[in-house]
Protein backbone atom coordinates (compact mmCIF):
# COMPACT_ATOMS: atom_id res chain seq x y z
CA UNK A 1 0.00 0.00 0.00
CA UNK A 2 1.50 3.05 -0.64
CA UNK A 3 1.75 5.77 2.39
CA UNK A 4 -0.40 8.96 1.90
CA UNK A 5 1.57 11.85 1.72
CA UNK A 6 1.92 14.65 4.11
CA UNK A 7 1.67 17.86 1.98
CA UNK A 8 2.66 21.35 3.25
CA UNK A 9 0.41 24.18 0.71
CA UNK A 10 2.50 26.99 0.68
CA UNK A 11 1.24 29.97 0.61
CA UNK A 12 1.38 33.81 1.05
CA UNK A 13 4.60 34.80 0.02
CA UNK A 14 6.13 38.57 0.28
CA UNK A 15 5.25 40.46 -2.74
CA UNK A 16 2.68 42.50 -4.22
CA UNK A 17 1.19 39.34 -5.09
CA UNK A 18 0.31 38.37 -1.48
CA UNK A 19 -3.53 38.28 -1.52
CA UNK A 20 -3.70 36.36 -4.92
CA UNK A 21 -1.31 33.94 -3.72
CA UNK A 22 -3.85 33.16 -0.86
CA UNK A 23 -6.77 33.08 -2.79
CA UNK A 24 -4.98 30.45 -5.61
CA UNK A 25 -4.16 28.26 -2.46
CA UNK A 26 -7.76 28.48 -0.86
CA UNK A 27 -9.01 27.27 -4.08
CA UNK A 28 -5.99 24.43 -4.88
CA UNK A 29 -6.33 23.11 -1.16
CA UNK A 30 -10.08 22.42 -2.11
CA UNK A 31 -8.98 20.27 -4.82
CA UNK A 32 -6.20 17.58 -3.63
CA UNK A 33 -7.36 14.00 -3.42
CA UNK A 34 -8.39 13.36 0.06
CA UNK A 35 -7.52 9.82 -0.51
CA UNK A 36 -3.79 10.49 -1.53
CA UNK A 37 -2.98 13.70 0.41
CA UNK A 38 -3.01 15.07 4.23
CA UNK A 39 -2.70 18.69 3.37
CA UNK A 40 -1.72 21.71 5.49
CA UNK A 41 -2.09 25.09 4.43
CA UNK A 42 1.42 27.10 5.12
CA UNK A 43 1.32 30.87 4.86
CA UNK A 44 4.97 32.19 4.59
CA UNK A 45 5.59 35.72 4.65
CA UNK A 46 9.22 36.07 5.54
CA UNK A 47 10.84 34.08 7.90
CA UNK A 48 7.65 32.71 9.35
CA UNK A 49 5.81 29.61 8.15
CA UNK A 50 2.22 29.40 9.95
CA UNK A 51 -0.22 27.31 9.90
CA UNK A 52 -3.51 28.38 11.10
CA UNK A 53 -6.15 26.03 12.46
CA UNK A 54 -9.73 26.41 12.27
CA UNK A 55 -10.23 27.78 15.06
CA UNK A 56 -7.77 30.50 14.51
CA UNK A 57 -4.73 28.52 16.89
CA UNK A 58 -1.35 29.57 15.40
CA UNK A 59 1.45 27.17 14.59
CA UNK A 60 5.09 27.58 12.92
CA UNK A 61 6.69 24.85 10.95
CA UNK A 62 10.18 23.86 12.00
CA UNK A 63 12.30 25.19 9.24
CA UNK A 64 15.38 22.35 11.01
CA UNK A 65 13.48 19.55 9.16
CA UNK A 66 10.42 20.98 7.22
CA UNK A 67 8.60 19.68 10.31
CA UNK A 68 4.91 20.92 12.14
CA UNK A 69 3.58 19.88 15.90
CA UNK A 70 0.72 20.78 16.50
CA UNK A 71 -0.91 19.91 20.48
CA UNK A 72 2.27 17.69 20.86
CA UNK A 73 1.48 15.55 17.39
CA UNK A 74 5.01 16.15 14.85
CA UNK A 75 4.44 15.75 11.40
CA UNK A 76 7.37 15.69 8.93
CA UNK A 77 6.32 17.08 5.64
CA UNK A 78 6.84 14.69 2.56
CA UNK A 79 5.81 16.94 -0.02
CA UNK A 80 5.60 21.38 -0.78
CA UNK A 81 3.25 22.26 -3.04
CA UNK A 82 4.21 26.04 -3.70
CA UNK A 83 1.27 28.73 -4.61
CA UNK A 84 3.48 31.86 -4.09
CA UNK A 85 3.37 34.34 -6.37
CA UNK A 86 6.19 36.37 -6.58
CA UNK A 87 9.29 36.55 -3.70
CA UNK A 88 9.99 33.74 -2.81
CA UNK A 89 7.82 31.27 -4.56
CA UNK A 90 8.51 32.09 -7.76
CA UNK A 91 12.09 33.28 -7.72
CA UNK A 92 14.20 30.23 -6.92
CA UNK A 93 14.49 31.49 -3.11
CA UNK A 94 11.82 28.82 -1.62
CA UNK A 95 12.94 25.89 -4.40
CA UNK A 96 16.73 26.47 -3.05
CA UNK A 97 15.85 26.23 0.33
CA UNK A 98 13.60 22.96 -0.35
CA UNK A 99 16.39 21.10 -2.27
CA UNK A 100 18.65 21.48 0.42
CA UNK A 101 16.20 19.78 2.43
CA UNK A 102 15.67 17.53 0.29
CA UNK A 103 11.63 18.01 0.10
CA UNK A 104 10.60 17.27 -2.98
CA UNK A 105 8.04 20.14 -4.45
CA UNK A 106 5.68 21.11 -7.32
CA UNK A 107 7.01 24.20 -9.03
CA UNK A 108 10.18 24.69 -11.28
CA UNK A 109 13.77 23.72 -9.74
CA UNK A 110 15.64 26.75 -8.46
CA UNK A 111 18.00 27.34 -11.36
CA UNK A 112 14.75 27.77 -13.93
CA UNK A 113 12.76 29.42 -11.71
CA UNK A 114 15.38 31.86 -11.16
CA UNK A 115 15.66 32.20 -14.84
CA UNK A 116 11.86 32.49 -15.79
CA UNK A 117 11.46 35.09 -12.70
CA UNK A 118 14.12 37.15 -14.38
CA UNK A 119 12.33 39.08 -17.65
CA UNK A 120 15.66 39.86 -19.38
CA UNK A 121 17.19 36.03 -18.68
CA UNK A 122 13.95 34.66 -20.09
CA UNK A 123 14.32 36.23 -23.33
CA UNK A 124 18.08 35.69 -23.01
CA UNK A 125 17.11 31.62 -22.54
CA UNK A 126 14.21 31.27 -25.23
CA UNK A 127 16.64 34.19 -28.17
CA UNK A 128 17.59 30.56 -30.10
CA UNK A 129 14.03 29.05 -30.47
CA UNK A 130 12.57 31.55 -32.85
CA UNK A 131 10.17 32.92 -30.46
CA UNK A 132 9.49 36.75 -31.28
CA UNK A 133 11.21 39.41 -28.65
CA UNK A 134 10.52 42.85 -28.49
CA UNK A 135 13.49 45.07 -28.28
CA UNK A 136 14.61 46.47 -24.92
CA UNK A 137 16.77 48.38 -22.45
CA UNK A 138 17.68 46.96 -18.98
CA UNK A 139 18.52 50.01 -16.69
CA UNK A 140 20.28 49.14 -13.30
CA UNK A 141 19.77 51.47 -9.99
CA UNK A 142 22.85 53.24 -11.02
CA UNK A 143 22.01 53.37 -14.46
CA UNK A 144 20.89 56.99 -16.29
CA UNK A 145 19.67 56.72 -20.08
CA UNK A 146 18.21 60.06 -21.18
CA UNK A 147 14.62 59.58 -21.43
CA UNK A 148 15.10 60.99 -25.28
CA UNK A 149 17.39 58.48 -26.15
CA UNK A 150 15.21 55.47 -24.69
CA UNK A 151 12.35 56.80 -27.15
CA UNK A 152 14.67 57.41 -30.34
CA UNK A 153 15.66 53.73 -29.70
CA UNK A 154 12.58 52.03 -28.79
CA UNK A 155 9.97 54.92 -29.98
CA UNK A 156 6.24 55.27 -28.30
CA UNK A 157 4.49 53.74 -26.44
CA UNK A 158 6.51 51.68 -25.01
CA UNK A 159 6.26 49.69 -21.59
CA UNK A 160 8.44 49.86 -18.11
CA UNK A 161 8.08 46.96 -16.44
CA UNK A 162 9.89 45.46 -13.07
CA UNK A 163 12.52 42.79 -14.47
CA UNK A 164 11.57 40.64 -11.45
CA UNK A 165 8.23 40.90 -10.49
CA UNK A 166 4.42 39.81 -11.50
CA UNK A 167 0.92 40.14 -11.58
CA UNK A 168 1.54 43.25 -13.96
CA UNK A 169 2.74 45.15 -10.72
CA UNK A 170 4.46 48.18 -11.50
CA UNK A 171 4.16 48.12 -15.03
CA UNK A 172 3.51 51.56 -16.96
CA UNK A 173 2.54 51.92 -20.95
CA UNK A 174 4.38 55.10 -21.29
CA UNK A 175 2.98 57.69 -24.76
CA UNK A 176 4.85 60.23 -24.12
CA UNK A 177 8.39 61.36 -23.18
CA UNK A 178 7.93 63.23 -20.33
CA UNK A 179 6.04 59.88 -18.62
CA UNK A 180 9.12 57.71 -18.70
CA UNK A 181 10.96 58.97 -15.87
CA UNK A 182 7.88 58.27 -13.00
CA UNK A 183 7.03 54.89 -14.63
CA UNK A 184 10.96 54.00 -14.35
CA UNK A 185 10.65 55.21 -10.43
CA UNK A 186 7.70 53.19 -10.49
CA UNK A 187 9.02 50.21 -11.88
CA UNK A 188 12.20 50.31 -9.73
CA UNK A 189 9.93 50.14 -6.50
CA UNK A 190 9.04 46.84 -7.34
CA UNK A 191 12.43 45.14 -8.58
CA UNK A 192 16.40 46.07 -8.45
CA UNK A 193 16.11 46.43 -12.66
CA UNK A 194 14.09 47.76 -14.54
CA UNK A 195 13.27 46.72 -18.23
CA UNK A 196 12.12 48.98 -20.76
CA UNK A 197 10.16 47.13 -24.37
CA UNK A 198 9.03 48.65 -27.12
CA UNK A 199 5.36 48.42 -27.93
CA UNK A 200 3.86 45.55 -29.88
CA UNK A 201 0.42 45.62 -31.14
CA UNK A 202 -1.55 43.06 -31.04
CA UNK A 203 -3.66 40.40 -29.53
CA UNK A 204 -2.86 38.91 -26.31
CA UNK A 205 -2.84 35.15 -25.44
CA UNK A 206 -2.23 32.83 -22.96
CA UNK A 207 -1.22 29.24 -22.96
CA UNK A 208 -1.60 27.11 -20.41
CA UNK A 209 1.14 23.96 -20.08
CA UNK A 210 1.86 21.04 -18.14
CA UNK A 211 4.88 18.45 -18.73
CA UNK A 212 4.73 15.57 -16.66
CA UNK A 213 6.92 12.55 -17.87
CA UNK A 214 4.16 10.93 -19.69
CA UNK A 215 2.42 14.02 -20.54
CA UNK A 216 1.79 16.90 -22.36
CA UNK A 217 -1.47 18.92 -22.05
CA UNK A 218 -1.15 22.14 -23.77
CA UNK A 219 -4.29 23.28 -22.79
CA UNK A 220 -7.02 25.85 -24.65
CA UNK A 221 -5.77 29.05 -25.08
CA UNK A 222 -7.17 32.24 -23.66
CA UNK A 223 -7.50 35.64 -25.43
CA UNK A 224 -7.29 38.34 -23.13
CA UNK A 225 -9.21 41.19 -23.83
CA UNK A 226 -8.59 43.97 -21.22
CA UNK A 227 -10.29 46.93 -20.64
CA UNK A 228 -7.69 48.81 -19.14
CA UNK A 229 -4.62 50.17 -21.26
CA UNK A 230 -3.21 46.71 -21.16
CA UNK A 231 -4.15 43.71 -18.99
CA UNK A 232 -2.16 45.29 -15.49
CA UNK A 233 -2.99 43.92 -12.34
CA UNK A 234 -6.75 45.77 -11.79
CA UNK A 235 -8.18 43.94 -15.40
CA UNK A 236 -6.58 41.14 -13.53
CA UNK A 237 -8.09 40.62 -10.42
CA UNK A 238 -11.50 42.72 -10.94
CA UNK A 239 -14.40 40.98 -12.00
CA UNK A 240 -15.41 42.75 -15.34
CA UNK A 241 -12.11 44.44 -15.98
CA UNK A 242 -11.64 42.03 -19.01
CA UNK A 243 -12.71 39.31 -20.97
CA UNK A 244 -11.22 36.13 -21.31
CA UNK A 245 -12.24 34.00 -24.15
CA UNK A 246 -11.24 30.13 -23.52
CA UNK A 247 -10.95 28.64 -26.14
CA UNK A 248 -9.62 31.96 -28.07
CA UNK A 249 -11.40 32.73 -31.78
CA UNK A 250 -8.19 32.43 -33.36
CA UNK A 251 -7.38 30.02 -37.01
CA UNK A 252 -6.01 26.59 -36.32
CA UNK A 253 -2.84 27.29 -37.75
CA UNK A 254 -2.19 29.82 -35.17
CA UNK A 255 -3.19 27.76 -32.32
CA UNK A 256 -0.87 25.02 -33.27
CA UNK A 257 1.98 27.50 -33.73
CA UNK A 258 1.38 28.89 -30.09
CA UNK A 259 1.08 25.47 -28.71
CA UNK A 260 4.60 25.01 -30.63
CA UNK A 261 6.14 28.10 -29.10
CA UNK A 262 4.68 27.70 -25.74
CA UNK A 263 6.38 24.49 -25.06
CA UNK A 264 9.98 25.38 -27.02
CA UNK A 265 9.96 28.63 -24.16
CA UNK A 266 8.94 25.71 -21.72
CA UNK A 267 11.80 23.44 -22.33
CA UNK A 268 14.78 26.39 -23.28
CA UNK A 269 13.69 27.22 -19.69
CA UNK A 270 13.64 23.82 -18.17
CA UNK A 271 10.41 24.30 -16.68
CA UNK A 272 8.42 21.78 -14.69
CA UNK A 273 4.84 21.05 -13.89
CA UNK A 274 2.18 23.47 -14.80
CA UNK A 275 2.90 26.53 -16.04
CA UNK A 276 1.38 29.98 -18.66
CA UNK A 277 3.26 31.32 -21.24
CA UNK A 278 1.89 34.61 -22.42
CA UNK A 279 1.93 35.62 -25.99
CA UNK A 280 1.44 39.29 -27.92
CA UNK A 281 0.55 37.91 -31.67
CA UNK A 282 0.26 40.77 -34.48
CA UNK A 283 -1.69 41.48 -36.99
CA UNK A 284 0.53 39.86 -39.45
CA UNK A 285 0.18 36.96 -37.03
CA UNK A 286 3.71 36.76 -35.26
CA UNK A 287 3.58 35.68 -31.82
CA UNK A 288 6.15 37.75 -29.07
CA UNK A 289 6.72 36.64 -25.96
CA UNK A 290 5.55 38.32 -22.98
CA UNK A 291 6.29 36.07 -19.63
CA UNK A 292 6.17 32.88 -18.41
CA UNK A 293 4.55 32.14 -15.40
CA UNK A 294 5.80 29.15 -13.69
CA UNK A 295 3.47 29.50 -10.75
CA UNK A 296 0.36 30.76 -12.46
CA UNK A 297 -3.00 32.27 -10.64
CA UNK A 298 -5.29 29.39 -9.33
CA UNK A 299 -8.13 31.16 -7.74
CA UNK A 300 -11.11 31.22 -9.05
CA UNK A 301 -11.24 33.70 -11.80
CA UNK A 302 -7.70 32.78 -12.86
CA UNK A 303 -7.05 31.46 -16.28
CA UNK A 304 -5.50 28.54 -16.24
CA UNK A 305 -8.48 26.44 -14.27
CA UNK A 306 -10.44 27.49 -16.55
CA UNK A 307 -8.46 25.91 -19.38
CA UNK A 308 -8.44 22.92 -17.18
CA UNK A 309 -12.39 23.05 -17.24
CA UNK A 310 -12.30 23.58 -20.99
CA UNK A 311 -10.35 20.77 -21.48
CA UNK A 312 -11.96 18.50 -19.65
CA UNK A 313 -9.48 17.70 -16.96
CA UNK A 314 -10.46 18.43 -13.43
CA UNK A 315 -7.89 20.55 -11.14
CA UNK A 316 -7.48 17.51 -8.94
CA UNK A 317 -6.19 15.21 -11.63
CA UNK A 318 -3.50 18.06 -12.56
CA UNK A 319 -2.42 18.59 -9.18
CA UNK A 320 -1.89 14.73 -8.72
CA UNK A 321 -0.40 14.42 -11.98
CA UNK A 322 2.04 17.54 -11.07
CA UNK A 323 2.92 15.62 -7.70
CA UNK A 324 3.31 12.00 -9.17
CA UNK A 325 5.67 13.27 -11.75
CA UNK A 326 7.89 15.12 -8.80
CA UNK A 327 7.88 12.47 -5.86
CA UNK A 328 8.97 8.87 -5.88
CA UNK A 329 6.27 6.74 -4.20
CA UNK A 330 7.38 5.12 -1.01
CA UNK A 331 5.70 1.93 -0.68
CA UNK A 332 3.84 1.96 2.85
């Protein structure tokens, strides 16, 4: 018989991203096979790991061995599943701290999610696989580019976005000149670089992915339609601030060559388990990369379950297939 895993949820996390985090866990914990999986919701937010009991009774996990007593009962955790967004689910901080542990988890390894957190190392990683880039400037804290010479090179609009960040949180569309110097401020509250893309027109998808080692759904992809300048972090999370047509009303052809590009970013990055990769596709039909998001939203107006819905696959068959693939069954 096999044993039936003890599963820490982590959740929470320290960025801007917080409250969405929680709300993608609330919704995931709902969903893990009761028969497979003792689950534990974790918040983190910084050096504290809490779990909360229903009654509101407070207890920290034992960061020595990944461990939790609670009213004199230990549990060692077998299994993370991480639903941070942001610092320091997202950015290799959490994985690193797991593998020395040796707890096996969900998510990306540490080396690609360090590289998919990082804007400018993404499109560094996925240059050779004939995925479309806009062109860009990386400015440092100590860097100064004269706003003028940003536009001759990139022209308007253009976007400033926080090299290591999500959730669309402090991103700008800049139109005119004299805009690009708060948006940079802005942008450098949020991350220790700031990168600067020109503007590509177009439509915006998203593609939903999971890689297991027997599978590969590339699930239905969303258009995003926002209703704000560009799909930011209110058209998000704000019921009615967009639309989000699953599957998008886009030719075959097209879907197939998203699908294609979706899993060559995927693999350049070494990604693992479920994951979106965002898309800008022109008119002309050329697809450019936006981000990939290797811990994408799970609450419930999130895209990606509702990929899973259109595809038929419930969320608790992709969160077992996501574990399966990243734990070796111990035999009880």
């Amino acid at each position: 018989m096999l044993k039936k895993l003890n599963v820490a949820l982590l959740a929470g996390g320290n960025s801007s991203e917080r409250e969405i985090a929680l709300q993608s866990a609330a919704q995931v914990a709902a969903a893990f096979d009761a028969q497979k999986y003792n689950v534990w919701l974790v918040d983190v937010c910084g050096r504290k790991f809490t779990y909360r009991t229903v009654e509101g009774v407070e207890y920290g996990v034992d960061l020595n061995d990944f461990s939790l007593t609670v009213e004199g009962t230990k549990t060692l955790f077998d299994y993370a599943y991480i639903m941070i967004h942001g610092t320091p689910g997202e950015d290799g901080h959490l994985q690193g701290y797991l593998e020395m542990m040796g707890v096996p988890f969900s998510s990306c390894d540490m080396v690609s999610s360090v590289i998919t957190f990082d804007k400018i190392t993404t499109k560094r990683a996925v240059a050779h696989t004939g995925v479309g880039l806009a062109k860009d400037i990386l400015l440092r804290e100590d860097d100064w580019i004269a706003p003028e010479a940003i536009v001759a090179e990139l022209g308007l609009p253009l976007f400033v976005k926080p090299n290591a960040s999500g959730s669309s949180c402090g991103v700008t569309k800049v139109k005119r000149v004299e805009e690009l110097p708060e948006a940079i401020f802005k942008a450098f509250e949020e991350s220790s670089e700031v990168l600067v893309e020109e503007f590509v027109a177009g439509r915006e998808m998203a593609c939903g992915v999971l890689v297991t080692a027997d599978k590969e759904w590339l699930l239905p992809i969303t258009e995003v339609v926002a209703k704000n300048e560009f799909f930011d972090y209110e058209a998000k999370y704000t019921a009615g601030m967009s639309d989000e047509i699953t599957p998008a009303d886009i030719p075959a052809e097209l879907a197939d060559r998203l699908h294609e590009m979706t899993l060559a970013a995927y693999k350049a990055c070494r990604c693992r388990g479920l994951a979106r990769v965002d898309f800008i596709v022109t008119p002309e039909g050329e697809p450019y990369l936006i981000e990939i998001n290797t811990i994408p939203g799970m609450s419930g107006g999130s895209i990606v379950p509702k990929q899973l819905r259109e595809a038929g696959i419930s969320m608790t068959e992709a969160l077992t297939a996501v574990i399966e693939d990243t734990y070796e069954a111990v035999d009880d």
